[in-house]
PDB file of N, CA and C in Angstrom:
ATOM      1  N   UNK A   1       0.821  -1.186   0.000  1.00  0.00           N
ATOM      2  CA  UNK A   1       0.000   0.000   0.000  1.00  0.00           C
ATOM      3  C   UNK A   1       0.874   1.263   0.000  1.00  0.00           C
ATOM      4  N   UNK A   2       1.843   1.844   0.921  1.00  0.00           N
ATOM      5  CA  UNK A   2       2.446   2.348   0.532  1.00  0.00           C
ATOM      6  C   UNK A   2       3.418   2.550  -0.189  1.00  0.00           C
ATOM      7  N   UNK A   3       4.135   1.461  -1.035  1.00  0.00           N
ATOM      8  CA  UNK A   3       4.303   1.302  -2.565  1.00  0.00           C
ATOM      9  C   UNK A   3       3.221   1.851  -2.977  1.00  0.00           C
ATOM     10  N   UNK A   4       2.677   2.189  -3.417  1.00  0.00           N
ATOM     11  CA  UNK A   4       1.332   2.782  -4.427  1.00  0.00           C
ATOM     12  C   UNK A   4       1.073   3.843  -3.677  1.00  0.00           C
ATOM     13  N   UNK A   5       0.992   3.940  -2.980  1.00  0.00           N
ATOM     14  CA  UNK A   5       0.761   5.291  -2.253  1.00  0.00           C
ATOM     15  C   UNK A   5       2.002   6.073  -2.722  1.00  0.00           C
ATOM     16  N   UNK A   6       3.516   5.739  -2.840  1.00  0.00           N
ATOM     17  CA  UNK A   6       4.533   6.524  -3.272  1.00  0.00           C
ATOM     18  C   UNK A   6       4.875   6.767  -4.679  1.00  0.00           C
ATOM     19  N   UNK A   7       4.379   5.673  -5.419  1.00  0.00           N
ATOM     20  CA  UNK A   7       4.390   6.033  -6.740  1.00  0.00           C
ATOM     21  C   UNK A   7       3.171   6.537  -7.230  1.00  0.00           C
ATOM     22  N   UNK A   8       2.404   6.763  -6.808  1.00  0.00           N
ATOM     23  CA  UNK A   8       1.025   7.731  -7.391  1.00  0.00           C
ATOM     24  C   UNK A   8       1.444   8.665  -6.474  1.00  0.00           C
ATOM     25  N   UNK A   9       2.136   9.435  -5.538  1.00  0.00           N
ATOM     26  CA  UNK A   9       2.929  10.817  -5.305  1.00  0.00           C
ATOM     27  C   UNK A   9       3.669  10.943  -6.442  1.00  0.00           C
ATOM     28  N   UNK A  10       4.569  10.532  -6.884  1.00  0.00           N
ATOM     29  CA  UNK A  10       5.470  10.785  -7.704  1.00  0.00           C
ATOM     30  C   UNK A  10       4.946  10.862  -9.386  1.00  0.00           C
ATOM     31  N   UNK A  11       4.265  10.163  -9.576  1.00  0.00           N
ATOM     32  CA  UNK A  11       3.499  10.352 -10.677  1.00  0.00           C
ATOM     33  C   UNK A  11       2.607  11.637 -10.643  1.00  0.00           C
ATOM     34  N   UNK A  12       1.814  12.298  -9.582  1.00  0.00           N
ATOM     35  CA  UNK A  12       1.357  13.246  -9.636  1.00  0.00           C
ATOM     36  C   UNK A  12       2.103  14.570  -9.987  1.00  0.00           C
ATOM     37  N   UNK A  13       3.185  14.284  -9.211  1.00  0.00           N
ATOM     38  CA  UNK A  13       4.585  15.293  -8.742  1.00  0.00           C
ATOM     39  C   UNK A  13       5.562  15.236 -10.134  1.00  0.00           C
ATOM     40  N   UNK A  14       5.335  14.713 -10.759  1.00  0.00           N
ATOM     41  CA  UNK A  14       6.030  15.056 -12.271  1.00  0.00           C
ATOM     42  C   UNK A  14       5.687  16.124 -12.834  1.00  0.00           C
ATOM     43  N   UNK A  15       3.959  15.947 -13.770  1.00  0.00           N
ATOM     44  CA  UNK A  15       3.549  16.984 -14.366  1.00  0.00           C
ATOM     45  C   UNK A  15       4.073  18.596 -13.710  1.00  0.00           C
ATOM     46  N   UNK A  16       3.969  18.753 -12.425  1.00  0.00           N
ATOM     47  CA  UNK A  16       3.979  20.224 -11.838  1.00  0.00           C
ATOM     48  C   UNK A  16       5.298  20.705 -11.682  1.00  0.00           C
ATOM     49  N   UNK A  17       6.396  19.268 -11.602  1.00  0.00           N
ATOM     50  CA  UNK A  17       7.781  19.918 -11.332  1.00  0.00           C
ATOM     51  C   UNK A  17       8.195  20.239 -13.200  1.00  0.00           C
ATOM     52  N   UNK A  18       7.582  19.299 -13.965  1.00  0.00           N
ATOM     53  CA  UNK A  18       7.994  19.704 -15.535  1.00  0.00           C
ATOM     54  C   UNK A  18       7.451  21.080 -16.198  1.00  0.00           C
ATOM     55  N   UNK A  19       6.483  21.810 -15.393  1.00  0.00           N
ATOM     56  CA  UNK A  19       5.972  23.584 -15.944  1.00  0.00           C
ATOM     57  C   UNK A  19       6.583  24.103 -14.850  1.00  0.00           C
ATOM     58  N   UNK A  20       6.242  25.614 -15.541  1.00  0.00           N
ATOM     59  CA  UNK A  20       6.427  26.320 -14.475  1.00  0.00           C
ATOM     60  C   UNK A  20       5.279  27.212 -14.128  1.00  0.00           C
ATOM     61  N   UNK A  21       5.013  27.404 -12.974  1.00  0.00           N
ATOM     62  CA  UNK A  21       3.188  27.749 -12.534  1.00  0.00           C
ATOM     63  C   UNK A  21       3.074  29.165 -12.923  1.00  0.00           C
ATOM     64  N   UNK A  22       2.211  29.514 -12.877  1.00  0.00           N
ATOM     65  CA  UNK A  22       1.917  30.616 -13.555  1.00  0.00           C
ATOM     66  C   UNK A  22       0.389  31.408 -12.897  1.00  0.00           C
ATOM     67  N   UNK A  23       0.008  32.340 -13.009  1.00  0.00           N
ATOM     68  CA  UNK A  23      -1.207  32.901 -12.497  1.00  0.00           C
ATOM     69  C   UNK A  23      -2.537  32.720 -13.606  1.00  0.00           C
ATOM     70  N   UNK A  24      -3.673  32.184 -13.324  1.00  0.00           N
ATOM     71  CA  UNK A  24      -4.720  31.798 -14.338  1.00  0.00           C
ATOM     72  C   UNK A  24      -5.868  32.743 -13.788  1.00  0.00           C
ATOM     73  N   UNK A  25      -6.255  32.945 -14.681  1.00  0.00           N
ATOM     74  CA  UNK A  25      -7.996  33.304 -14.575  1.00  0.00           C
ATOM     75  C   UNK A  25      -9.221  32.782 -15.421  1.00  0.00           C
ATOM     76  N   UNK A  26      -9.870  31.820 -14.418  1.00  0.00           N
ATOM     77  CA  UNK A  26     -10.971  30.996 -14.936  1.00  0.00           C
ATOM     78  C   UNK A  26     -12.086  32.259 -14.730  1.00  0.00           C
ATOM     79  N   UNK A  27     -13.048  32.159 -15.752  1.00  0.00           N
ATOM     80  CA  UNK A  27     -14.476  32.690 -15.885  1.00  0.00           C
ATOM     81  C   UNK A  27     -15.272  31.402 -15.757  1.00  0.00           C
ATOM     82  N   UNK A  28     -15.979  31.072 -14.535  1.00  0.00           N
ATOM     83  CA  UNK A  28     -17.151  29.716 -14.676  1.00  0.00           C
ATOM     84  C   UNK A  28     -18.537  30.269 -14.740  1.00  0.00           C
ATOM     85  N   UNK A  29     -19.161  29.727 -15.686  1.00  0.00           N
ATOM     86  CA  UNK A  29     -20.669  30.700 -15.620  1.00  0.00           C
ATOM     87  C   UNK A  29     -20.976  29.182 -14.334  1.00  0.00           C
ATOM     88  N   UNK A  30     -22.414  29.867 -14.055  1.00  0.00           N
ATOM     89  CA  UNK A  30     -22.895  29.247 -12.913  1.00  0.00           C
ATOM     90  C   UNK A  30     -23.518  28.124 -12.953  1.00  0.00           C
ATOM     91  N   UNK A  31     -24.075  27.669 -13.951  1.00  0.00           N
ATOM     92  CA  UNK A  31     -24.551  26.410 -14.612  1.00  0.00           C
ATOM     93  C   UNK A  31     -23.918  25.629 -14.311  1.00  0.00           C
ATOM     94  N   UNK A  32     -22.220  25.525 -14.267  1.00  0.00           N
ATOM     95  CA  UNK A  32     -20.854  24.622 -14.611  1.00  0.00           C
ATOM     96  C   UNK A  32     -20.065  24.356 -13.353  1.00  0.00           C
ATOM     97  N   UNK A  33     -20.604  25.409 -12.536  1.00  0.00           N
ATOM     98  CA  UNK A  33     -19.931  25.799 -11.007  1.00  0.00           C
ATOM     99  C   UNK A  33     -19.966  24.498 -10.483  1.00  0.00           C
ATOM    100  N   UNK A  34     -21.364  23.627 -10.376  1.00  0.00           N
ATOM    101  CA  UNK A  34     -20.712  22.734  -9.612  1.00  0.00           C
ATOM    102  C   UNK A  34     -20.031  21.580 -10.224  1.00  0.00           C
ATOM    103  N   UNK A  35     -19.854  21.363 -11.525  1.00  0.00           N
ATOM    104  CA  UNK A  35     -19.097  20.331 -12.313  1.00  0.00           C
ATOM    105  C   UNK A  35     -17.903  20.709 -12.166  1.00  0.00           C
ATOM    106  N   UNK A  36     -17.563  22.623 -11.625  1.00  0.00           N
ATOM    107  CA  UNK A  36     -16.200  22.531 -11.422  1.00  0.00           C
ATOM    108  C   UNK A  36     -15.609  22.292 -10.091  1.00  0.00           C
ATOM    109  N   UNK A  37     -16.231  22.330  -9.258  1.00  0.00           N
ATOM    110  CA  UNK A  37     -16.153  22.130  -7.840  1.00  0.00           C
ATOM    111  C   UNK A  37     -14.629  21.080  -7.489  1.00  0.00           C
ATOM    112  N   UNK A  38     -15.085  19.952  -8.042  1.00  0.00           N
ATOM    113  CA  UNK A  38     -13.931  18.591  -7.902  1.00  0.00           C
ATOM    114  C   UNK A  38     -12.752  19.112  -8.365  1.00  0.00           C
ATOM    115  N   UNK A  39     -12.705  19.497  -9.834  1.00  0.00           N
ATOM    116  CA  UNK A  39     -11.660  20.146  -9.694  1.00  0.00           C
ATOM    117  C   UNK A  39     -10.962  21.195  -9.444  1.00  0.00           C
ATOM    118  N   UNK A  40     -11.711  22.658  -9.050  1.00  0.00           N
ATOM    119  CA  UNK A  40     -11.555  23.203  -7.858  1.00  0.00           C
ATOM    120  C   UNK A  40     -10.725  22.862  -6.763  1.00  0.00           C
ATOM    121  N   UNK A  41     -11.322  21.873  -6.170  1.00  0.00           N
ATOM    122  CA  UNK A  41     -10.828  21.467  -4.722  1.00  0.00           C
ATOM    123  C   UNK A  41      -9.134  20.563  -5.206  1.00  0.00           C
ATOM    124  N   UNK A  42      -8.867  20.311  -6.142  1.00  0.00           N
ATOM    125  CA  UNK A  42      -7.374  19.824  -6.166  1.00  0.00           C
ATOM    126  C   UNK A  42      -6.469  21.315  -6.729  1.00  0.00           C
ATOM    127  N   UNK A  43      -7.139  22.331  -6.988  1.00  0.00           N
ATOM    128  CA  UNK A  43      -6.172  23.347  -7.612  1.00  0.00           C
ATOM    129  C   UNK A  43      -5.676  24.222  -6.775  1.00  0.00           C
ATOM    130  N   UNK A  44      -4.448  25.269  -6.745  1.00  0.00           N
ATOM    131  CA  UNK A  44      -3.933  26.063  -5.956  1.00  0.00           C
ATOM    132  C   UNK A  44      -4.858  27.262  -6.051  1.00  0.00           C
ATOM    133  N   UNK A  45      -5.962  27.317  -5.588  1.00  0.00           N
ATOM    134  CA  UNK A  45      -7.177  28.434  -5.756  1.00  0.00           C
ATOM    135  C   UNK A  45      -6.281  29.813  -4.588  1.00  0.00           C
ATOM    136  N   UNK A  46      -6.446  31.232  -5.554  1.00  0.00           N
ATOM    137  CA  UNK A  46      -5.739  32.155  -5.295  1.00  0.00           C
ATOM    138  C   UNK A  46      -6.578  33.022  -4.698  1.00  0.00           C
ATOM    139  N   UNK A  47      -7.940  32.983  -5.618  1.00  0.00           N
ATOM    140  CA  UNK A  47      -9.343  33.906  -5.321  1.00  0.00           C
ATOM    141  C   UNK A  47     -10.149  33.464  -6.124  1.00  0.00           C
ATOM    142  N   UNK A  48     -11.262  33.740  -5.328  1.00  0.00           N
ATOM    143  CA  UNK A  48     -12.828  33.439  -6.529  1.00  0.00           C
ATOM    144  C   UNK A  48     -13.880  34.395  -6.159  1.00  0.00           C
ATOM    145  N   UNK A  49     -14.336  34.873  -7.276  1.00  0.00           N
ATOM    146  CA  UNK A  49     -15.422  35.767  -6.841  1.00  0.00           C
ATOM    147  C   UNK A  49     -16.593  36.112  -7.823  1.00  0.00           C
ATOM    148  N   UNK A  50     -17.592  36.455  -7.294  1.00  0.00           N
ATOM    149  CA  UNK A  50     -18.870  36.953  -8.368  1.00  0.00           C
ATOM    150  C   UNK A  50     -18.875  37.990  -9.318  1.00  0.00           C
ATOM    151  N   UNK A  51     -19.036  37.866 -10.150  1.00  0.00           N
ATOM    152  CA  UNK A  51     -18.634  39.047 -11.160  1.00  0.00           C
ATOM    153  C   UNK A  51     -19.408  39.234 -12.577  1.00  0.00           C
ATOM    154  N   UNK A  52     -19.760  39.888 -13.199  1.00  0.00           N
ATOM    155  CA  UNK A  52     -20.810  39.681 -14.065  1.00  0.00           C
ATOM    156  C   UNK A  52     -21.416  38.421 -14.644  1.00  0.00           C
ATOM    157  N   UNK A  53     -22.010  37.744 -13.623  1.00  0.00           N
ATOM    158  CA  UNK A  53     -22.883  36.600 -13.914  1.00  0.00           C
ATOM    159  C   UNK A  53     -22.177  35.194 -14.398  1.00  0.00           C
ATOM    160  N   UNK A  54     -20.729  35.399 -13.619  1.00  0.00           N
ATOM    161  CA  UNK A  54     -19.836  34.598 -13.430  1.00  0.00           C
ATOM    162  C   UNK A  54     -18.788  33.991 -12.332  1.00  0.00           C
ATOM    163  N   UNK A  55     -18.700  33.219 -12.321  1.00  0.00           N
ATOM    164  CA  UNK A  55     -17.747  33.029 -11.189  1.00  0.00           C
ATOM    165  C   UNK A  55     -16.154  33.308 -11.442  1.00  0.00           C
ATOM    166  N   UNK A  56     -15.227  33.954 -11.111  1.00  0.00           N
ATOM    167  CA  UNK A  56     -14.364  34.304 -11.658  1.00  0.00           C
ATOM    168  C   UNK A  56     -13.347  33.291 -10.645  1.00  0.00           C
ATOM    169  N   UNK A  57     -12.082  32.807 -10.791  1.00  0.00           N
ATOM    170  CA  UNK A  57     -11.409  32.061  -9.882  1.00  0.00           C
ATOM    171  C   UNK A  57     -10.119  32.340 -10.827  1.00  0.00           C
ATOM    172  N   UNK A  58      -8.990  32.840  -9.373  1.00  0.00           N
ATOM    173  CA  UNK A  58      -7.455  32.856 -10.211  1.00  0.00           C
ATOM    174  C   UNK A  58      -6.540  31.727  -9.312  1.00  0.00           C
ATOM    175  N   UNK A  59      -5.652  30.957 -10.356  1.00  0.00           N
ATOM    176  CA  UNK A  59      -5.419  29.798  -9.810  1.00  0.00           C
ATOM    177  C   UNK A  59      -3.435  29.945 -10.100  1.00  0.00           C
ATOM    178  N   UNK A  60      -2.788  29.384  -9.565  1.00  0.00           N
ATOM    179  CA  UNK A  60      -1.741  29.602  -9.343  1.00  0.00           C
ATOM    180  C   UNK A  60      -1.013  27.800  -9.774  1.00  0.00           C
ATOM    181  N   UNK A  61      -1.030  27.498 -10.954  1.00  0.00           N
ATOM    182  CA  UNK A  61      -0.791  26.498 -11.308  1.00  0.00           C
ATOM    183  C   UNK A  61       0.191  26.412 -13.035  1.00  0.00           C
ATOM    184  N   UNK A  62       0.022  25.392 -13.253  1.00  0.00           N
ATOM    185  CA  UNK A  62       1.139  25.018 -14.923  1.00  0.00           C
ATOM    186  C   UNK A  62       0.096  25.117 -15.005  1.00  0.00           C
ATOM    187  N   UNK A  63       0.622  25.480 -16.616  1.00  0.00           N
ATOM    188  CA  UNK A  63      -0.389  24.817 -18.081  1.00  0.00           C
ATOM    189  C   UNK A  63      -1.408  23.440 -17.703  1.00  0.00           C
ATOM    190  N   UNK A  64      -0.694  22.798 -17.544  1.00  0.00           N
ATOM    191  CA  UNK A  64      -1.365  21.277 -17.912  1.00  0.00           C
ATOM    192  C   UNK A  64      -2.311  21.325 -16.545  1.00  0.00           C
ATOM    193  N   UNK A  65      -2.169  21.776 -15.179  1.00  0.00           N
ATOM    194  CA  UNK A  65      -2.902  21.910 -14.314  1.00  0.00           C
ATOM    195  C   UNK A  65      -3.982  22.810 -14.206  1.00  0.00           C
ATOM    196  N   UNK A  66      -3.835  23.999 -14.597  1.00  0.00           N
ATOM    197  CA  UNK A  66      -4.944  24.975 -15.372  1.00  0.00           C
ATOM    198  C   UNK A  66      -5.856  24.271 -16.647  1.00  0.00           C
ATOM    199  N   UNK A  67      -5.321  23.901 -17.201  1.00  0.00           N
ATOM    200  CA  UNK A  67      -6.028  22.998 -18.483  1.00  0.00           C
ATOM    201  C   UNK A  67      -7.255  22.300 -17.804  1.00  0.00           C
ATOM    202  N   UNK A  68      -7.258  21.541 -16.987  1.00  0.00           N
ATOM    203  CA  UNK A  68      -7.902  20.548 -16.008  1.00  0.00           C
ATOM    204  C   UNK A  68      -9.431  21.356 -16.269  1.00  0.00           C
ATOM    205  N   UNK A  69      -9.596  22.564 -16.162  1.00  0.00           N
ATOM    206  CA  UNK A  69     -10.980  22.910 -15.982  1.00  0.00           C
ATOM    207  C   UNK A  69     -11.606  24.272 -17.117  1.00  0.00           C
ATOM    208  N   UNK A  70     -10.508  23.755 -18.340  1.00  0.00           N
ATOM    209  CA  UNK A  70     -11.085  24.087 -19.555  1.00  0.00           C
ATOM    210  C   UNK A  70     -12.634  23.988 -19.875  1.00  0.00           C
ATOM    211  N   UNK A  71     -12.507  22.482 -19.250  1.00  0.00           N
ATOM    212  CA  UNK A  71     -14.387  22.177 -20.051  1.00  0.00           C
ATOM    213  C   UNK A  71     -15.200  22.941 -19.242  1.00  0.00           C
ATOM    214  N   UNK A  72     -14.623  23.453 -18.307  1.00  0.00           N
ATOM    215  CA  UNK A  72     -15.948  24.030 -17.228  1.00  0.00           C
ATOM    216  C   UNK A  72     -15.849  25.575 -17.329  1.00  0.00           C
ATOM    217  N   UNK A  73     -15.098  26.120 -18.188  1.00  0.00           N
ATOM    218  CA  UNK A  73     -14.570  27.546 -18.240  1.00  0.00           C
ATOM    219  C   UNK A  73     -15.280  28.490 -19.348  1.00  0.00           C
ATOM    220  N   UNK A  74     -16.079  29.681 -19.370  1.00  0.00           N
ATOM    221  CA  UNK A  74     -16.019  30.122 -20.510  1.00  0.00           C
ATOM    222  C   UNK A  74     -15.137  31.024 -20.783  1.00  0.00           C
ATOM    223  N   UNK A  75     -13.861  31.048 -20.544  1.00  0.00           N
ATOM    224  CA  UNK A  75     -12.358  31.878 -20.898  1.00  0.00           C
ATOM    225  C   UNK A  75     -11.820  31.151 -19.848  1.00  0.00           C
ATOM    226  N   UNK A  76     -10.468  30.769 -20.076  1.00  0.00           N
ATOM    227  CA  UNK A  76      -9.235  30.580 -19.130  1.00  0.00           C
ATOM    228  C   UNK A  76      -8.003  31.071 -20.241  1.00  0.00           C
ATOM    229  N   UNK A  77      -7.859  32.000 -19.221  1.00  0.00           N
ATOM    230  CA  UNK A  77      -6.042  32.473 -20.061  1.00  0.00           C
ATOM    231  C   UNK A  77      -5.297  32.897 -19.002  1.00  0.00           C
ATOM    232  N   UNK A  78      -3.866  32.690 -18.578  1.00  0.00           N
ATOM    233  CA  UNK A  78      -2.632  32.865 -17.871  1.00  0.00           C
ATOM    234  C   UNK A  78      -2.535  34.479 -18.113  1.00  0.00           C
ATOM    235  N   UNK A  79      -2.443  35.315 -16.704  1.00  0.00           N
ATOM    236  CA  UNK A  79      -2.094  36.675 -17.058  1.00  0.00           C
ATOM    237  C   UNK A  79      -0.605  36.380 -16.465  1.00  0.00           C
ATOM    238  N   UNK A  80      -0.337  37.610 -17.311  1.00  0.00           N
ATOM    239  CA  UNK A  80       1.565  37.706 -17.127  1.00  0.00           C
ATOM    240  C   UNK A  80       1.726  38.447 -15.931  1.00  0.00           C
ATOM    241  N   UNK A  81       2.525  37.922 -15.753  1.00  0.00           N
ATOM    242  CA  UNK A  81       2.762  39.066 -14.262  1.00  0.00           C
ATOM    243  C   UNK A  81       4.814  39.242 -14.238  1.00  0.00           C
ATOM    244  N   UNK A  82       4.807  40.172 -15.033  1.00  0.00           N
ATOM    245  CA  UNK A  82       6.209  40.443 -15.282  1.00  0.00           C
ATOM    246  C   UNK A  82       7.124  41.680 -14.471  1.00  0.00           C
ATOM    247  N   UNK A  83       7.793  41.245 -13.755  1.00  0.00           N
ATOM    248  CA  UNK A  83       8.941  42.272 -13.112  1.00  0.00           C
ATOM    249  C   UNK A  83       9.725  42.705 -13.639  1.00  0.00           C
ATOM    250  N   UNK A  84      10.574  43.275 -13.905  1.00  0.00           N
ATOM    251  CA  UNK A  84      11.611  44.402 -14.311  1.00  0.00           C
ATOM    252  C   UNK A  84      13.347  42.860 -13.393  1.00  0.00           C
ATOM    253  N   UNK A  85      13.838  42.385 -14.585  1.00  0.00           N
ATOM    254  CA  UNK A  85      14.858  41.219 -13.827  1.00  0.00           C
ATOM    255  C   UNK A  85      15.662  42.205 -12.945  1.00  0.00           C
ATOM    256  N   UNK A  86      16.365  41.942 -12.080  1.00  0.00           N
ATOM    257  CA  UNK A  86      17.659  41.911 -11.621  1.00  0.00           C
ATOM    258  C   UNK A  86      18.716  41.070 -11.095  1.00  0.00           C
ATOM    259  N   UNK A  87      19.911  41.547 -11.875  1.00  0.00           N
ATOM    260  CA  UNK A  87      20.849  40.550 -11.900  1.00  0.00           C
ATOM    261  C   UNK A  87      21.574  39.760 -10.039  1.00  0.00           C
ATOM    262  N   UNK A  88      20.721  41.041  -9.182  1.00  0.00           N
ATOM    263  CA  UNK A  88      21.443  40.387  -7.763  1.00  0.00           C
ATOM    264  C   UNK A  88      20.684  40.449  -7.251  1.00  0.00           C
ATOM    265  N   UNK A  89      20.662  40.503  -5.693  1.00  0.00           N
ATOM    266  CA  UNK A  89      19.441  39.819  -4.388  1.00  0.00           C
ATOM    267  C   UNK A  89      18.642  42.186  -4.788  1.00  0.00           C
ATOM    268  N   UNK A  90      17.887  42.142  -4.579  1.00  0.00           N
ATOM    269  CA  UNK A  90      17.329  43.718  -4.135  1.00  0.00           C
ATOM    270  C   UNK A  90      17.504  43.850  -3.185  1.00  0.00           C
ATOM    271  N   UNK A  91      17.568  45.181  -2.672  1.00  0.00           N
ATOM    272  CA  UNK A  91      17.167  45.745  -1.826  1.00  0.00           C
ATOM    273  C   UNK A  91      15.729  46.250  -1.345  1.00  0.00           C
ATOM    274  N   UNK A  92      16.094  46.312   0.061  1.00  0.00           N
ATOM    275  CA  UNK A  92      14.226  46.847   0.485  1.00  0.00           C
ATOM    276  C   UNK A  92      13.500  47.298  -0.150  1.00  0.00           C
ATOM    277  N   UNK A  93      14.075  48.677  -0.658  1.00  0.00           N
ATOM    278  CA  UNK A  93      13.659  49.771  -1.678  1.00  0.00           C
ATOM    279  C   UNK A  93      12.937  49.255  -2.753  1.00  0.00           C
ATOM    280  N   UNK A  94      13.920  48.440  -3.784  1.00  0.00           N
ATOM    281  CA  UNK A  94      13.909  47.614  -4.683  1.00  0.00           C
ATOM    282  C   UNK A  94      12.481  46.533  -4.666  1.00  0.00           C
ATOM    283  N   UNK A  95      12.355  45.811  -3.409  1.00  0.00           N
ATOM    284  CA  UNK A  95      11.172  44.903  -3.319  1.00  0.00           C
ATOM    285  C   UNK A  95      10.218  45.508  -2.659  1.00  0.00           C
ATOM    286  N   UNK A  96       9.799  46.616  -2.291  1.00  0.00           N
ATOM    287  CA  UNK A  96       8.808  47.346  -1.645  1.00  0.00           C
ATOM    288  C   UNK A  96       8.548  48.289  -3.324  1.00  0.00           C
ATOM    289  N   UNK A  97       9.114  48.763  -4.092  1.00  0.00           N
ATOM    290  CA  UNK A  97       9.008  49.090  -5.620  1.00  0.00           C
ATOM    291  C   UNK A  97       7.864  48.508  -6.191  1.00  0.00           C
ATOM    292  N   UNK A  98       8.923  46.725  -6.237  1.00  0.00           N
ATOM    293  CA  UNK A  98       8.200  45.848  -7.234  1.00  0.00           C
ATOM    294  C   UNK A  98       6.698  45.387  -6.288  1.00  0.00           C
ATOM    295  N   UNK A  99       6.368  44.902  -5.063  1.00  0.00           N
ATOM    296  CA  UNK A  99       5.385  44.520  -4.867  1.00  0.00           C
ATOM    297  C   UNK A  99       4.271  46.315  -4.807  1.00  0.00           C
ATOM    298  N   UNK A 100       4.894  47.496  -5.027  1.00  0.00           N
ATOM    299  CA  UNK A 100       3.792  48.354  -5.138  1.00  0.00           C
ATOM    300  C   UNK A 100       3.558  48.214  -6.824  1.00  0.00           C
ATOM    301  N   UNK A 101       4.394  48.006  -7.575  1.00  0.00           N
ATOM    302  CA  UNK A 101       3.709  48.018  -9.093  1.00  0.00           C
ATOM    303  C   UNK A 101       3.131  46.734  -9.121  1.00  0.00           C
ATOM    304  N   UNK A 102       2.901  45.649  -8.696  1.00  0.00           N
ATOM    305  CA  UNK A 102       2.536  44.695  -8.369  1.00  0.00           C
ATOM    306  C   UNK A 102       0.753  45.075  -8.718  1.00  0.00           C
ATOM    307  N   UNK A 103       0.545  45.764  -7.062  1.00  0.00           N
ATOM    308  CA  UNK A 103      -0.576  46.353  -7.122  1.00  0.00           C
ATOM    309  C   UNK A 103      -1.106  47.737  -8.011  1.00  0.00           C
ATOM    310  N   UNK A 104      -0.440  48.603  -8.444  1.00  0.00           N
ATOM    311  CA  UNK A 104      -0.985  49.127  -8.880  1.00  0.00           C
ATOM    312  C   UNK A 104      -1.367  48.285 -11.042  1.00  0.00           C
ATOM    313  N   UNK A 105      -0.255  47.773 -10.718  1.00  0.00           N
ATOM    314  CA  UNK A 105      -0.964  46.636 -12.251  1.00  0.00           C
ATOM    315  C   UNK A 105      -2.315  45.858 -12.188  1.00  0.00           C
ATOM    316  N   UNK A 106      -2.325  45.444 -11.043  1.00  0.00           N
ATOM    317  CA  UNK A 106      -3.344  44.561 -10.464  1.00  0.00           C
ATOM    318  C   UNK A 106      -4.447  44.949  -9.275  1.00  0.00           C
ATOM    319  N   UNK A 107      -5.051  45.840  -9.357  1.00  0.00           N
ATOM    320  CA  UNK A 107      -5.596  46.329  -8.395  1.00  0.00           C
ATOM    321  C   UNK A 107      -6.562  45.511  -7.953  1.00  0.00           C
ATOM    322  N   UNK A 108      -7.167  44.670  -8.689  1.00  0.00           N
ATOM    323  CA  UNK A 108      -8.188  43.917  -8.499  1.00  0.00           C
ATOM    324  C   UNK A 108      -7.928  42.587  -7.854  1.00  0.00           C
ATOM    325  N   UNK A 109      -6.330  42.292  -7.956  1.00  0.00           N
ATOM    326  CA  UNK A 109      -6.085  40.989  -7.053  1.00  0.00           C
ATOM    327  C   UNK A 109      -5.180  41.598  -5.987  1.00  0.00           C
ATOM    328  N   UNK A 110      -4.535  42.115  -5.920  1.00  0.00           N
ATOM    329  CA  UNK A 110      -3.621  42.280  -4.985  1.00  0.00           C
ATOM    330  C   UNK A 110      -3.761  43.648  -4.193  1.00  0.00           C
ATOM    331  N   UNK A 111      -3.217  43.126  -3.031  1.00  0.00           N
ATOM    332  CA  UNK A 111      -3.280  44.650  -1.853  1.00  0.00           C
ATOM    333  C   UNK A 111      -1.708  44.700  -0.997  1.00  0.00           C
ATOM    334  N   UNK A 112      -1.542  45.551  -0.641  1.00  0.00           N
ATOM    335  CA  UNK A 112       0.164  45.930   0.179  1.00  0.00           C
ATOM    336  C   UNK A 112      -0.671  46.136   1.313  1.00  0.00           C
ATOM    337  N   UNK A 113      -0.488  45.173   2.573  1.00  0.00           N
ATOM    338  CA  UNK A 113      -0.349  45.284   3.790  1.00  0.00           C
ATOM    339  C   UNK A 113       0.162  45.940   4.752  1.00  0.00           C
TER     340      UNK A 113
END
């Protein structure tokens, strides 16, 4: 049993270590909500909320794990969420910067504490 219990970890644990995760935004109309539920409950759910006669949910997963609830979606697309690189560790300054453009890109998901 735990033989199988360790190789169905590891089999799960492939797909997610082979992408790299990314930020999603599912649109579920409400009809579909509960067909998406199941898979819902296995995804890295970020936020979900009501929104013009939809359920909106942003998920923090790969490709192939976002894919999962295509059929239940009427739009799923990956928003970019791109920083400005730097070549060494930042400074305070530097990461108090990036998480305020953070929010002001994103006002609708994110808040500075």
């Amino acid at each position: 049993m735990r033989m199988l219990l360790l190789i169905a970890l590891l089999v799960f644990s492939l797909p997610l270590a082979a992408g790299e995760k990314q930020l999603w935004r599912a649109a579920i109309p409400p009809y579909l909500l509960r067909e998406a539920g199941p898979t819902l409950a296995t995804l890295d759910v970020v936020s979900l909320a009501e929104g013009d006669g939809v359920t909106v949910v942003h998920i923090w997963e790969t490709a192939q794990r976002a894919a999962l609830l295509a059929a239940t979606t009427s739009s799923l697309r990956a928003i970019p969420l791109k920083l400005a690189a730097t070549p060494a560790y930042r400074t305070l300054d530097e990461m108090t910067a990036a998480l305020h453009d953070i929010v002001e890109k994103f006002p609708d998901h994110a808040k500075l504490y």
